[in-house]
Each structure stands twice: as structure tokens, then as C-alpha cells.
N, C-alpha and C. Protein backbone atom coordinates (compact mmCIF):
# COMPACT_ATOMS: atom_id res chain seq x y z
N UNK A 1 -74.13 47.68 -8.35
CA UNK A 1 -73.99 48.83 -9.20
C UNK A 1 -72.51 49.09 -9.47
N UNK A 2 -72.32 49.26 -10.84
CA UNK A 2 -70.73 49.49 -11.13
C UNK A 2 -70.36 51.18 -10.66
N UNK A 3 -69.24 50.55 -10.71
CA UNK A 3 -68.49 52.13 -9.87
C UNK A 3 -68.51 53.56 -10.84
N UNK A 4 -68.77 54.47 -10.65
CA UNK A 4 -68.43 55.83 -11.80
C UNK A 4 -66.94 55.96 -11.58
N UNK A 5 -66.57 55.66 -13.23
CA UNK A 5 -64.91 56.43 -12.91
C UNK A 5 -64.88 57.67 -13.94
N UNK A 6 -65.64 58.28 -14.31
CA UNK A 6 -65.88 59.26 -14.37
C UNK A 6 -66.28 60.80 -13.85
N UNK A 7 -65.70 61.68 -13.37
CA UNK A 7 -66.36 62.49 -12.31
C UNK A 7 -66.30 63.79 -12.72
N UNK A 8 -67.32 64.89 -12.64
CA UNK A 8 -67.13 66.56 -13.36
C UNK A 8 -67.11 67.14 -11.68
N UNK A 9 -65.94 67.44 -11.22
CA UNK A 9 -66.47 68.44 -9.83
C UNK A 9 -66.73 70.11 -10.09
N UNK A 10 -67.32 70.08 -9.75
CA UNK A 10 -67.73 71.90 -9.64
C UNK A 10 -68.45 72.32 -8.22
N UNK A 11 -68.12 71.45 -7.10
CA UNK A 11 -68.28 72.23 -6.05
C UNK A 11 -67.37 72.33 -5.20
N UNK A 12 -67.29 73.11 -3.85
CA UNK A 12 -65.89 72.71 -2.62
C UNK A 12 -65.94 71.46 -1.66
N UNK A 13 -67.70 70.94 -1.86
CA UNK A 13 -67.90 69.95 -0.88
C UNK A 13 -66.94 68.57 -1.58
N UNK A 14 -66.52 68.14 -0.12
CA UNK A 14 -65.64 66.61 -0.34
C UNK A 14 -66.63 65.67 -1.38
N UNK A 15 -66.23 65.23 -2.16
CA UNK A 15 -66.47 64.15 -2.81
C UNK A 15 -66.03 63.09 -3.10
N UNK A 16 -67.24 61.72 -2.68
CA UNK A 16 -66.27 60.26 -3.19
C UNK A 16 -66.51 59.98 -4.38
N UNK A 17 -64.96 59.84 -4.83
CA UNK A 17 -64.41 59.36 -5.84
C UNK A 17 -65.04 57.80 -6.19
N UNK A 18 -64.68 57.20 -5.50
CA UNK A 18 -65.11 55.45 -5.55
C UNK A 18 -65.25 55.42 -3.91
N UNK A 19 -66.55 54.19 -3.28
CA UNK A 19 -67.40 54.38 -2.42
C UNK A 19 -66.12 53.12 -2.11
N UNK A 20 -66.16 52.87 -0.80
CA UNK A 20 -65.21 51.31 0.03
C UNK A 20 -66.28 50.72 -0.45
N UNK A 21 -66.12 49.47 -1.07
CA UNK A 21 -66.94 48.23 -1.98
C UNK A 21 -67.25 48.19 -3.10
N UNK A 22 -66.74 49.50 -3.98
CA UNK A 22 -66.93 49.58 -5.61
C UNK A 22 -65.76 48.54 -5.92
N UNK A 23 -64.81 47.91 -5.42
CA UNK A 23 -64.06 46.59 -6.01
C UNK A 23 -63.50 47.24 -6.51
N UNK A 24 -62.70 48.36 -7.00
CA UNK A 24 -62.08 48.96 -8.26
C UNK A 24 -60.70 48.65 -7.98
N UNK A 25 -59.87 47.62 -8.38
CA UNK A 25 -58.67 47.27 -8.02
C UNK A 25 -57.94 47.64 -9.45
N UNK A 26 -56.81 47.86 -9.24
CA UNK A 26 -55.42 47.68 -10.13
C UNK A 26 -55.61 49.10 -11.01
N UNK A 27 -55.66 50.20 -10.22
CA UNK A 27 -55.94 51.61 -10.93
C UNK A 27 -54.42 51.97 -11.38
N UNK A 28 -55.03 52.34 -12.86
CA UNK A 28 -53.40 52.58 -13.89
C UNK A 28 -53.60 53.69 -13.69
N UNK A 29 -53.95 54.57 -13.54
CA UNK A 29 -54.18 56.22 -13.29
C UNK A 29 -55.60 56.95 -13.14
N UNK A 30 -54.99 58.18 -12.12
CA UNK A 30 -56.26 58.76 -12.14
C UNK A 30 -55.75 60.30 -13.06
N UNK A 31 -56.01 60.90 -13.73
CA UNK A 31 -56.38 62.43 -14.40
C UNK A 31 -57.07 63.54 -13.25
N UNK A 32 -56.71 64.16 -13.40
CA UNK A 32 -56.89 65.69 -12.63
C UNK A 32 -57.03 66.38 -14.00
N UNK A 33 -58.18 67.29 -14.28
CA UNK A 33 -58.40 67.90 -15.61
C UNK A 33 -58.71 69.33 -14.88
N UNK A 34 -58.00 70.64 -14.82
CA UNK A 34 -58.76 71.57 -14.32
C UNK A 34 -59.39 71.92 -15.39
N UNK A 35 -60.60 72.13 -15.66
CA UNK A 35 -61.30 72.45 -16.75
C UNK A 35 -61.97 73.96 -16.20
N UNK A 36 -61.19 74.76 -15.46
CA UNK A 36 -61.78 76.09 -15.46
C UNK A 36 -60.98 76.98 -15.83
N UNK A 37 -61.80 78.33 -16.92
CA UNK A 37 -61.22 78.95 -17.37
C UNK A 37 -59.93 80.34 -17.25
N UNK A 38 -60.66 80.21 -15.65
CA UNK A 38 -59.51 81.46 -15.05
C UNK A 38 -58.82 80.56 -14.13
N UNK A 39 -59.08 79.92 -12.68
CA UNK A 39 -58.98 80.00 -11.47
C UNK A 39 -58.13 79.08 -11.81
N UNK A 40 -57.21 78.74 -11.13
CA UNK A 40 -56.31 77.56 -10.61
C UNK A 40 -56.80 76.26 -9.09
N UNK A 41 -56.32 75.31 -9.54
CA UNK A 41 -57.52 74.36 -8.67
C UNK A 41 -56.55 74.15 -7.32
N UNK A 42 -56.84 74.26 -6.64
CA UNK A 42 -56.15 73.32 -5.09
C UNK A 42 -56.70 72.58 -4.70
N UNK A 43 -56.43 70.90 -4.66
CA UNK A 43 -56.67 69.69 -5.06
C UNK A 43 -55.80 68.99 -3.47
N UNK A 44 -57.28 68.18 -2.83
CA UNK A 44 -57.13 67.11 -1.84
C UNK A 44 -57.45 66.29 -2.36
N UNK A 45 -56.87 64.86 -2.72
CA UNK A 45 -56.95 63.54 -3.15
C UNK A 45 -56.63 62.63 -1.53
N UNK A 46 -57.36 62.19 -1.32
CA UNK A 46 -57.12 61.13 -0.37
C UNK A 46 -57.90 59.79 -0.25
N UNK A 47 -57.65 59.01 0.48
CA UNK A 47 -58.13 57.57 1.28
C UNK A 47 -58.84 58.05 2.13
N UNK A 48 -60.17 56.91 2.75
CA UNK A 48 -60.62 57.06 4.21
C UNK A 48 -61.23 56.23 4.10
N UNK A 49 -61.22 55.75 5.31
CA UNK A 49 -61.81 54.70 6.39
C UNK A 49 -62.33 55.47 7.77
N UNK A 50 -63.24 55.27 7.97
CA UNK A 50 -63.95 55.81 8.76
C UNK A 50 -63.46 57.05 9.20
N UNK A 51 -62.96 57.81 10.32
CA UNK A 51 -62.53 58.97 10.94
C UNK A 51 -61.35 59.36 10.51
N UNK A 52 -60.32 58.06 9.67
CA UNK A 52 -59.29 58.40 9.29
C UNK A 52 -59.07 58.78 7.55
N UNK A 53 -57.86 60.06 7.34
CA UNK A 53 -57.68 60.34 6.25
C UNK A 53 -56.30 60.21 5.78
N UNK A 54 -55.99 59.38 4.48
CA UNK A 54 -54.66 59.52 4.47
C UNK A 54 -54.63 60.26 3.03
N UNK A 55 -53.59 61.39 3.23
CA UNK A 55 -53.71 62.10 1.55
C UNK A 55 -52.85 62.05 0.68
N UNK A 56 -52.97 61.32 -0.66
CA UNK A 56 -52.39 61.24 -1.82
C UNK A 56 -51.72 62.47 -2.06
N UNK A 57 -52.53 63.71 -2.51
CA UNK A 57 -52.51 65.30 -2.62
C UNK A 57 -53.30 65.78 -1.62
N UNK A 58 -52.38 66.86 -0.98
CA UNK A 58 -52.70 67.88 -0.25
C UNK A 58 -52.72 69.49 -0.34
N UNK A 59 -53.57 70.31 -1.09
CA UNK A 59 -53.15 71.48 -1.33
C UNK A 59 -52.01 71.67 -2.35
N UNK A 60 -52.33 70.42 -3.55
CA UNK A 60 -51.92 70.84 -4.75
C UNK A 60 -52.42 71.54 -5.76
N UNK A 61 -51.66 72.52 -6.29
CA UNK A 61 -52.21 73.65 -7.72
C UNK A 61 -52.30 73.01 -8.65
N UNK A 62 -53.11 73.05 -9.29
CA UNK A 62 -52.96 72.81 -10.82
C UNK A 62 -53.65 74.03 -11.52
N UNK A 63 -52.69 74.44 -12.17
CA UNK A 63 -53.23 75.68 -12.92
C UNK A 63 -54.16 75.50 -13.49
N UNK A 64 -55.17 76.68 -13.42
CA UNK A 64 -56.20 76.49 -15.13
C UNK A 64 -56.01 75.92 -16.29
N UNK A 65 -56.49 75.04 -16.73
CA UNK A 65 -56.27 74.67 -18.17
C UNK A 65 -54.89 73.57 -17.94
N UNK A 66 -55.04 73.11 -17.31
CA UNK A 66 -53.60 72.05 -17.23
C UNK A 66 -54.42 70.83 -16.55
N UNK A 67 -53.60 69.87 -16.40
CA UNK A 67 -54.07 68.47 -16.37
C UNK A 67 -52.83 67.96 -15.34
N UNK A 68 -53.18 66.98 -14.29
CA UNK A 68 -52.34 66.29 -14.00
C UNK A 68 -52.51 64.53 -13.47
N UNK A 69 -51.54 63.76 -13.92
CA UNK A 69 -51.86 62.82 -13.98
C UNK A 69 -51.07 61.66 -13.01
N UNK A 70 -51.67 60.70 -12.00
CA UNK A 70 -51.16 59.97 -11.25
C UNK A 70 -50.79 58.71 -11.68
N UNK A 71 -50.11 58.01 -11.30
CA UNK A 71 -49.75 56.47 -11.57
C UNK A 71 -49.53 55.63 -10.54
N UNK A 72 -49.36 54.18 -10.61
CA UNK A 72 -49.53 53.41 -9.19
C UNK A 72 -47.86 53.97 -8.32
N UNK A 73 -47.05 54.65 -8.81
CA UNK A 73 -45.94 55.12 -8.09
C UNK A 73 -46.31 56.40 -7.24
N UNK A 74 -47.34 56.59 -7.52
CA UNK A 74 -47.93 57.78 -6.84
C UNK A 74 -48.60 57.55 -6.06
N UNK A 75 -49.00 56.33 -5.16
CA UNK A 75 -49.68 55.64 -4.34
C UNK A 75 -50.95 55.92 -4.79
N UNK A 76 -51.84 55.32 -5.65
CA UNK A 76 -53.23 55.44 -5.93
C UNK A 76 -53.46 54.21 -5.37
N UNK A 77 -52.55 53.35 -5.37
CA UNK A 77 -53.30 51.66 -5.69
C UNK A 77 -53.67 51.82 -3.87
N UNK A 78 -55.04 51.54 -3.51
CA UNK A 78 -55.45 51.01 -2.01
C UNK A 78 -56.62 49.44 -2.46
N UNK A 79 -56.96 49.27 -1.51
CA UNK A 79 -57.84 48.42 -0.94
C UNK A 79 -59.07 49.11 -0.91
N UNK A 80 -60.13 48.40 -1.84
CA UNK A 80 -61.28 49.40 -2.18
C UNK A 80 -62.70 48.41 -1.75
N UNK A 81 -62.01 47.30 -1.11
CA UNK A 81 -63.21 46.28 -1.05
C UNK A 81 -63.98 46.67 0.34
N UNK A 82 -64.93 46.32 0.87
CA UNK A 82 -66.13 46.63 1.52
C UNK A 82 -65.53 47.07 2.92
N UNK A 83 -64.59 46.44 3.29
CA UNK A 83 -63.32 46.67 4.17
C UNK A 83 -62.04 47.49 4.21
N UNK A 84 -62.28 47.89 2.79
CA UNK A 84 -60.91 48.78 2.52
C UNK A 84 -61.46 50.02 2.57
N UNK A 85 -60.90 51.40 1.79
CA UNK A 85 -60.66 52.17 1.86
C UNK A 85 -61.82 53.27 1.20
N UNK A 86 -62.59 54.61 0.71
CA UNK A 86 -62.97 55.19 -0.23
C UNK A 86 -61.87 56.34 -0.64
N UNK A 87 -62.58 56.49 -2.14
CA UNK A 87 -61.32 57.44 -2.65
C UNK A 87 -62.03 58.52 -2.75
N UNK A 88 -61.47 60.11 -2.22
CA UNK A 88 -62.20 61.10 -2.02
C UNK A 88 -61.44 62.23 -2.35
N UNK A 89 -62.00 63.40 -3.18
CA UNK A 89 -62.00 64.94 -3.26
C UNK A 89 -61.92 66.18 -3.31
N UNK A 90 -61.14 67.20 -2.45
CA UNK A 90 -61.86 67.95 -2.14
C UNK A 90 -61.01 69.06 -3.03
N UNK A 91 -61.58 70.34 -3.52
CA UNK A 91 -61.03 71.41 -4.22
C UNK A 91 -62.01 72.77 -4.52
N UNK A 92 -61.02 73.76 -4.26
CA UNK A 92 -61.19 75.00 -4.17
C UNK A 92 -60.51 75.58 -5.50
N UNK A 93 -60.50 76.71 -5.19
CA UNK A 93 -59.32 78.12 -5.79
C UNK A 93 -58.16 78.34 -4.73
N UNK A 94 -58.25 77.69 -3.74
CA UNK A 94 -57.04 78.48 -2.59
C UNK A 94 -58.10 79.45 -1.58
N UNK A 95 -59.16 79.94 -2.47
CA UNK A 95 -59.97 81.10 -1.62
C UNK A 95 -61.23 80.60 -0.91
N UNK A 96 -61.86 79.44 -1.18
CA UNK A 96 -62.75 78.99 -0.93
C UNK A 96 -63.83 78.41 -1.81
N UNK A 97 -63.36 79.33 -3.27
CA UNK A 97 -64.54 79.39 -4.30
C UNK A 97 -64.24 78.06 -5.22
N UNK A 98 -65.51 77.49 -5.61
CA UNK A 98 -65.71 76.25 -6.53
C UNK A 98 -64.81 76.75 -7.72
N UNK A 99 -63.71 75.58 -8.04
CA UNK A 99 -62.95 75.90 -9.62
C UNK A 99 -63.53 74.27 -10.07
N UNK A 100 -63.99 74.12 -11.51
CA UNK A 100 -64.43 72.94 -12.18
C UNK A 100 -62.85 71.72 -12.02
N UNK A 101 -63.13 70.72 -11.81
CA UNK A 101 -62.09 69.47 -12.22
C UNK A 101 -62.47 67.97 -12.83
N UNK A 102 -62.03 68.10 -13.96
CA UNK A 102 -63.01 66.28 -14.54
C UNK A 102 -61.78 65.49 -13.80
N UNK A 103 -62.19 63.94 -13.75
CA UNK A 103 -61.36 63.14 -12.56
C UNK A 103 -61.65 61.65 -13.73
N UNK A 104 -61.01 61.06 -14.34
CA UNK A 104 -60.97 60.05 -14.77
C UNK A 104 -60.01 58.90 -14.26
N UNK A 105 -60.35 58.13 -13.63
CA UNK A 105 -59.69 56.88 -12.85
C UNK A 105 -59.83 55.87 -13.97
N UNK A 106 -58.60 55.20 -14.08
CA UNK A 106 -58.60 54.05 -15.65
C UNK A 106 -58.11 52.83 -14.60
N UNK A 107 -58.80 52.12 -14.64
CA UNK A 107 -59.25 50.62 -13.62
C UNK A 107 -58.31 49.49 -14.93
């Protein structure tokens, strides 16, 4: 099954981005879209392998209505094969509450 690099989040639960074995190598960018109308997003982007997390973004803002965008200088590029890594998630308001974010990864 091919990988979704497409993603709409609208909840606080962690979500994988790409699963370890979607193969998705040589990522030219991923998009951060806050697509909600009031709230401002606080945005965990990370790696994991089993118990371990390493984070791209940690408790970054992106205002409402703004966009932000990564490149391989931004450490996106990992190891995604069955052995490597998954790409994962997680975002609030700062308060706890679900703010919407579209997530487009360009492979």
C-alpha cells in the first residue's frame, strides 16, 4: 500500500505521518498549513523508533492562517525503510484543544 502524503489533522492525538516501511525517501518538503480560523497551532514534528523520539519541531506556533514550510536543511530527510524510522504529529492550541493542520510531504 502506497504511503498518504497527504494529511488533514483535527485532533490532539499523536499521529503517523508516514508508518517505518512506507519507503518514502528523498522528501523535498513537508507544509504545515494551519487551516484554523482563530487558534494558533503548537506543532510536534518528530522521528520514532520504537520508545525513542527525536523532534524536528517542538512546541512550535504557527499562527492561524499561516503556513510553514520544511526542507531537507531542516532535517526531514530520515530512514523510512522497515528498519528506519516513522514520521509523527502531535498539535494543540498551547491549551490542549484540537486546532485543524493540513501536512503535505512532497517525496
Amino acid at each position: 500500500m502506497a504511503a498518504t502524503l497527504q494529511h488533514n489533522i483535527t485532533t490532539t492525538l499523536t499521529k503517523n505521518l508516514l508508518e517505518a516501511g512506507d519507503k518514502v525517501s528523498d522528501i523535498k518538503s513537508i507544509t504545515l498549513a494551519n487551516v484554523d480560523s482563530s487558534n494558533d497551532a503548537e506543532v510536534d514534528l518528530f522521528l520514532n523508533r520504537g520508545d525513542d523520539n527525536f523532534y524536528i519541531l517542538k512546541n512550535v506556533s504557527i499562527p492561524n492562517k499561516n503556513t510553514l514550510v520544511l526542507y531537507p536543511e531542516d532535517g526531514i530527510t530520515f530512514n523510512n525503510s522497515s528498519s528506519g524510522f516513522s514520521l509523527r504529529i502531535k498539535v494543540d492550541n498551547g491549551s490542549g484543544a484540537a486546532t485543524a493542520v493540513d501536512v503535505i510531504i512532497k517525496s
